[in-house]
C-alpha atoms as a PDB file:
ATOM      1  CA  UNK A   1       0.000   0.000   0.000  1.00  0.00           C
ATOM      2  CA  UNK A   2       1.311   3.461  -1.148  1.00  0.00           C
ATOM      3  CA  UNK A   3       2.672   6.173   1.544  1.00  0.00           C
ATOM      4  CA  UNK A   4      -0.092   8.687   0.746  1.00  0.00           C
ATOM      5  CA  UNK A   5      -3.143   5.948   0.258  1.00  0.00           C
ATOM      6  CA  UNK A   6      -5.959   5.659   2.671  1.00  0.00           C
ATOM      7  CA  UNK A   7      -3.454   8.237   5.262  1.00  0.00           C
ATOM      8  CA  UNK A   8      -6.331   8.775   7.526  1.00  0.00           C
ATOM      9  CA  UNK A   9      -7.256   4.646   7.687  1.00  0.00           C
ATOM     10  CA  UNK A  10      -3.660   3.863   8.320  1.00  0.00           C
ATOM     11  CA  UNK A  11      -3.663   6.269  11.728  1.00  0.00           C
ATOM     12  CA  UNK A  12      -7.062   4.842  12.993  1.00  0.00           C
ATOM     13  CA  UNK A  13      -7.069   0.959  11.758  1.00  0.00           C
ATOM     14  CA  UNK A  14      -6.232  -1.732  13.808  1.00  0.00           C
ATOM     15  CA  UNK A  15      -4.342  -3.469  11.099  1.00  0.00           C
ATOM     16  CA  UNK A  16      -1.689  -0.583  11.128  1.00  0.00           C
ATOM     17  CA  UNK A  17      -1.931   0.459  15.049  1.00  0.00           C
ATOM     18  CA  UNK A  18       0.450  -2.473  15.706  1.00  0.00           C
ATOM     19  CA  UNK A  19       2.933  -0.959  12.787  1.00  0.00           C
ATOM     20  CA  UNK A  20       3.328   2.827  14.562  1.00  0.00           C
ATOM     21  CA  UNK A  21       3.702   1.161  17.869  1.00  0.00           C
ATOM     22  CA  UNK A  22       6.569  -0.897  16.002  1.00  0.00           C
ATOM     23  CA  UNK A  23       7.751   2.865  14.899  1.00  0.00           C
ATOM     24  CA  UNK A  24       7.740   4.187  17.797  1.00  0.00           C
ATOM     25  CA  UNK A  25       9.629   1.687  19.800  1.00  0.00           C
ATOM     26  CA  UNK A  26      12.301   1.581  17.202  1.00  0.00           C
ATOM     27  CA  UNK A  27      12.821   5.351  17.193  1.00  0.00           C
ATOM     28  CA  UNK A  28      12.912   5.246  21.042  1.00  0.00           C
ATOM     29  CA  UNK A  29      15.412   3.108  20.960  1.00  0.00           C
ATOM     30  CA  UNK A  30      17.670   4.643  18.405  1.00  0.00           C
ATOM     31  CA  UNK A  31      17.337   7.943  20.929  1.00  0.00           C
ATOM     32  CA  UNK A  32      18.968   5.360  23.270  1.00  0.00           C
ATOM     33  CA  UNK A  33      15.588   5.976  25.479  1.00  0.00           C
ATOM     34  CA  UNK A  34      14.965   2.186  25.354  1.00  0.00           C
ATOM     35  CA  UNK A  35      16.708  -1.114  25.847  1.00  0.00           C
ATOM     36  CA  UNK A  36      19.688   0.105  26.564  1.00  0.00           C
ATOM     37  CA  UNK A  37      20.226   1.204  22.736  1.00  0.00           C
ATOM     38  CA  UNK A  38      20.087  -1.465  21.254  1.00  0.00           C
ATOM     39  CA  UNK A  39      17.349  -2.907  18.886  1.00  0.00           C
ATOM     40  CA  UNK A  40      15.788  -6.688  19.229  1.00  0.00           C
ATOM     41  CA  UNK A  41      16.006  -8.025  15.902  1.00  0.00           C
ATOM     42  CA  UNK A  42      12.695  -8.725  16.254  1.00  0.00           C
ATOM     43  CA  UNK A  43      11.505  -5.332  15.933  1.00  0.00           C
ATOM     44  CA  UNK A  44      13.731  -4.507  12.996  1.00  0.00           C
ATOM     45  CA  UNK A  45      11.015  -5.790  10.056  1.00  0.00           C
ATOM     46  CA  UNK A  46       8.065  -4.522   9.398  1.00  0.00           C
ATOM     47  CA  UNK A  47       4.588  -5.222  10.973  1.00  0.00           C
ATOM     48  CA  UNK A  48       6.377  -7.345  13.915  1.00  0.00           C
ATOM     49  CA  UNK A  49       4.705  -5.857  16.769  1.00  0.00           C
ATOM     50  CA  UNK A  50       0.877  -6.563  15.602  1.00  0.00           C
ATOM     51  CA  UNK A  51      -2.155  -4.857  17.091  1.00  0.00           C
ATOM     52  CA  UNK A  52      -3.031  -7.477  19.323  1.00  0.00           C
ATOM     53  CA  UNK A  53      -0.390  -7.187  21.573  1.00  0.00           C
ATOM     54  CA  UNK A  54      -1.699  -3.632  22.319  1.00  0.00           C
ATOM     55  CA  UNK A  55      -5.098  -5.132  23.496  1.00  0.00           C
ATOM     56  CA  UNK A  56      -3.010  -7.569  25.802  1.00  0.00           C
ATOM     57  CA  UNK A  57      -0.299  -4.736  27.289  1.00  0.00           C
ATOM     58  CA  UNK A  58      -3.420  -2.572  28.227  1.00  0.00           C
ATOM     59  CA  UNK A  59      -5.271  -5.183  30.090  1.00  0.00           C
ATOM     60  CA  UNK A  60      -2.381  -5.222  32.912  1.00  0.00           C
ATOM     61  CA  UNK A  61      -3.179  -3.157  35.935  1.00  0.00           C
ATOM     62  CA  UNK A  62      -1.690  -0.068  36.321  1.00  0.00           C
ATOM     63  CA  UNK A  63       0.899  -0.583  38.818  1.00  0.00           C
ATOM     64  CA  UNK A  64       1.926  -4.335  37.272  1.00  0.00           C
ATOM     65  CA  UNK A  65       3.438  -5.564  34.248  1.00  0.00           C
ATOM     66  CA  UNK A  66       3.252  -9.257  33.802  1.00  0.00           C
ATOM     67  CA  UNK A  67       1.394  -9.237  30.107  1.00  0.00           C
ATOM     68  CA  UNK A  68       3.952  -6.603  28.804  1.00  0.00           C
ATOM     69  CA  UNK A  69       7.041  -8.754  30.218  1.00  0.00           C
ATOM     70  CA  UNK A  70       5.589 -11.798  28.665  1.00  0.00           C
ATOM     71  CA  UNK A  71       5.116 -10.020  25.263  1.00  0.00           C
ATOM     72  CA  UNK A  72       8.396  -8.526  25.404  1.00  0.00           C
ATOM     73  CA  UNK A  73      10.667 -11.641  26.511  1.00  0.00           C
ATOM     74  CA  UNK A  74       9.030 -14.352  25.129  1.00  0.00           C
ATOM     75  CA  UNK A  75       6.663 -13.164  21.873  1.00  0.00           C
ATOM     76  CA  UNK A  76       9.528 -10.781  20.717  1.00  0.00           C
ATOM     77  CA  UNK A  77      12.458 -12.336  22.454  1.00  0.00           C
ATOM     78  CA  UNK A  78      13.946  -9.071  23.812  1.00  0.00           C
ATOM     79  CA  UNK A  79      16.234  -9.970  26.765  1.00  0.00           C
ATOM     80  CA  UNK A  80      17.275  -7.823  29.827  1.00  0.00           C
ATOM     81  CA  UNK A  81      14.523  -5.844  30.109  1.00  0.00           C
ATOM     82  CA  UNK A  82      14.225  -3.141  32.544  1.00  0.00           C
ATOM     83  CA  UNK A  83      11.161  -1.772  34.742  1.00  0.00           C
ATOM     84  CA  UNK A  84      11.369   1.465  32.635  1.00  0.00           C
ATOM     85  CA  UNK A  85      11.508  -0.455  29.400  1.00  0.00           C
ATOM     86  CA  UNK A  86       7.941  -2.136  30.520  1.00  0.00           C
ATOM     87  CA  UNK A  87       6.836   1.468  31.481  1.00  0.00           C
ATOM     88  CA  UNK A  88       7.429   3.337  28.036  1.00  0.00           C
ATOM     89  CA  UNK A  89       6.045   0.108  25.732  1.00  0.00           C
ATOM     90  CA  UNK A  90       3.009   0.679  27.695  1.00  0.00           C
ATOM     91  CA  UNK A  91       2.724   3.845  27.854  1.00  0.00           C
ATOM     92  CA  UNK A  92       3.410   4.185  23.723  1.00  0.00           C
ATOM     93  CA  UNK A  93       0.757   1.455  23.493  1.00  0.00           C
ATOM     94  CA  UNK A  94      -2.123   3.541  25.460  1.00  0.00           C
ATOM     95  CA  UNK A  95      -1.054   6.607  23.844  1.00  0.00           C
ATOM     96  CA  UNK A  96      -1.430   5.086  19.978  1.00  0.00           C
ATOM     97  CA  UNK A  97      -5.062   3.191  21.562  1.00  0.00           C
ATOM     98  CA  UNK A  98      -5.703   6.501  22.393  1.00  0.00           C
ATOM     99  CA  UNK A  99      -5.026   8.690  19.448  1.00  0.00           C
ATOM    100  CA  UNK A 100      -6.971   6.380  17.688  1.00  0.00           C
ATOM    101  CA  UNK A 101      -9.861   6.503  19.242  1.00  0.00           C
ATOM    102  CA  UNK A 102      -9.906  10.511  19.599  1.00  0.00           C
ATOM    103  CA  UNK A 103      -9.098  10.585  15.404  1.00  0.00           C
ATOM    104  CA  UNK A 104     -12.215   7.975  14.586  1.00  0.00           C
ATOM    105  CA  UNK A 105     -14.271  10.210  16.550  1.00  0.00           C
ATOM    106  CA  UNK A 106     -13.130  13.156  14.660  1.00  0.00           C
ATOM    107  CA  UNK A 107     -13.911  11.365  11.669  1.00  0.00           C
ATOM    108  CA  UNK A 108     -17.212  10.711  12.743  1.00  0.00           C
ATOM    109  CA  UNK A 109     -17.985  14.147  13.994  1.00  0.00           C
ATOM    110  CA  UNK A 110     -16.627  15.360  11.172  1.00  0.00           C
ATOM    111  CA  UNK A 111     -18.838  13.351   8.752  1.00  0.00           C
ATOM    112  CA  UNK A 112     -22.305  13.904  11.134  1.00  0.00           C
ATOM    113  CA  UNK A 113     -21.744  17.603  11.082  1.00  0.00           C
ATOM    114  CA  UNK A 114     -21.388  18.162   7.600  1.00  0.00           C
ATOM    115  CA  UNK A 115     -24.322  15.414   6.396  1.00  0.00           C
ATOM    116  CA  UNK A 116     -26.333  17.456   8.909  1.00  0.00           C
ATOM    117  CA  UNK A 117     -25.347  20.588   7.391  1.00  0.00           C
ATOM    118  CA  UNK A 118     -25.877  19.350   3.623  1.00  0.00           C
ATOM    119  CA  UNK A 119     -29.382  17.750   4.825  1.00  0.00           C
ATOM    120  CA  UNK A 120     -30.783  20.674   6.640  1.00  0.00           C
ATOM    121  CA  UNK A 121     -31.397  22.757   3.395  1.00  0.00           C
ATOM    122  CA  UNK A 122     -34.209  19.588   2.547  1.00  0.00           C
ATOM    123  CA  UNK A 123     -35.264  18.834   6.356  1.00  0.00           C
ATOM    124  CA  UNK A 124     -36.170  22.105   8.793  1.00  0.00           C
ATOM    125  CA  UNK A 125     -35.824  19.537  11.956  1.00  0.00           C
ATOM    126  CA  UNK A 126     -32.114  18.874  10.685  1.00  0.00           C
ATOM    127  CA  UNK A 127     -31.524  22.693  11.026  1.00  0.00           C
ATOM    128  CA  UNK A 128     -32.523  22.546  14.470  1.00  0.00           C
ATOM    129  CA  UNK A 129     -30.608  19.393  15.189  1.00  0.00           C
ATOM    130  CA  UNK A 130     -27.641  20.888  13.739  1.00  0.00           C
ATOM    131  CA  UNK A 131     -28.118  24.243  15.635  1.00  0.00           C
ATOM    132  CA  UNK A 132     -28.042  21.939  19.076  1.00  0.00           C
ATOM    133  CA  UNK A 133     -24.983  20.079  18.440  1.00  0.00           C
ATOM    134  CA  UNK A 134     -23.136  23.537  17.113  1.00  0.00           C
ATOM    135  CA  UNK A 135     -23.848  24.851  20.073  1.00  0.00           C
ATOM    136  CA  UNK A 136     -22.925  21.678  22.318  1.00  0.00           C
ATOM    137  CA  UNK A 137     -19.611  22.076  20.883  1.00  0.00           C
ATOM    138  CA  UNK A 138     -18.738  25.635  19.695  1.00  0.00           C
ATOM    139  CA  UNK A 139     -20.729  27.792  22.333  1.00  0.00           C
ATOM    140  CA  UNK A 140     -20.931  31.197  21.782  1.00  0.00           C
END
């Protein structure tokens, strides 16, 4: 699939979520800001890290990491892993769950506001409809 195809699909997706994670952890560790420098060659291909390990890292509880430890040491085989190592790949995986979620409902405000808008020219209820959620979220 091309860089500039389906942009907005490939920062909301599941199928891709997996694939910035991936990015993210590998530029973190070239800034030397994870494992020690040095990156598991099992992070070095593309689409490595998929999606559904960022289902499983969130599901820990705050305070423990068991799920991320597992993922990390035995899924990707990435040895001497530190407590702060387990802190950022969770933290990088609830920030891209995240950022997802806030963009898709972007979208979806985005496409609701302007079908309203488009539909209220036909529909004198949509005009009022419309009026209610402009003001919900742009008060005056």
């Amino acid at each position: 699939m091309g860089l500039n195809f389906c942009s907005f699909e490939k920062f909301v997706a599941g199928c891709y979520l997996g694939e910035i994670v991936r990015h993210m952890i590998v530029f973190l560790t070239e800034k030397n800001q994870l494992f020690g420098g040095n990156l598991p060659m099992s992070l070095k291909n593309p689409y490595t890290f998929p999606t559904k390990y960022i289902c499983e890292i969130e599901r820990d509880p705050p305070h423990l990491f068991y799920t991320t430890e597992y993922i990390l040491r035995e899924d990707l085989k990435i040895p001497n892993l530190k407590m702060d190592d387990l802190r950022i790949v969770r933290y990088v995986c609830s920030a891209v769950a995240h950022r997802s979620a806030c963009l898709a409902a972007a979208g979806k405000f985005c496409i609701e506001f302007f079908s309203i808008y488009t539909n209220a020219v036909y529909n004198p209820f949509q005009l009022r409809r419309r009026s209610w959620i402009s003001d919900a979220f742009f008060p005056r």
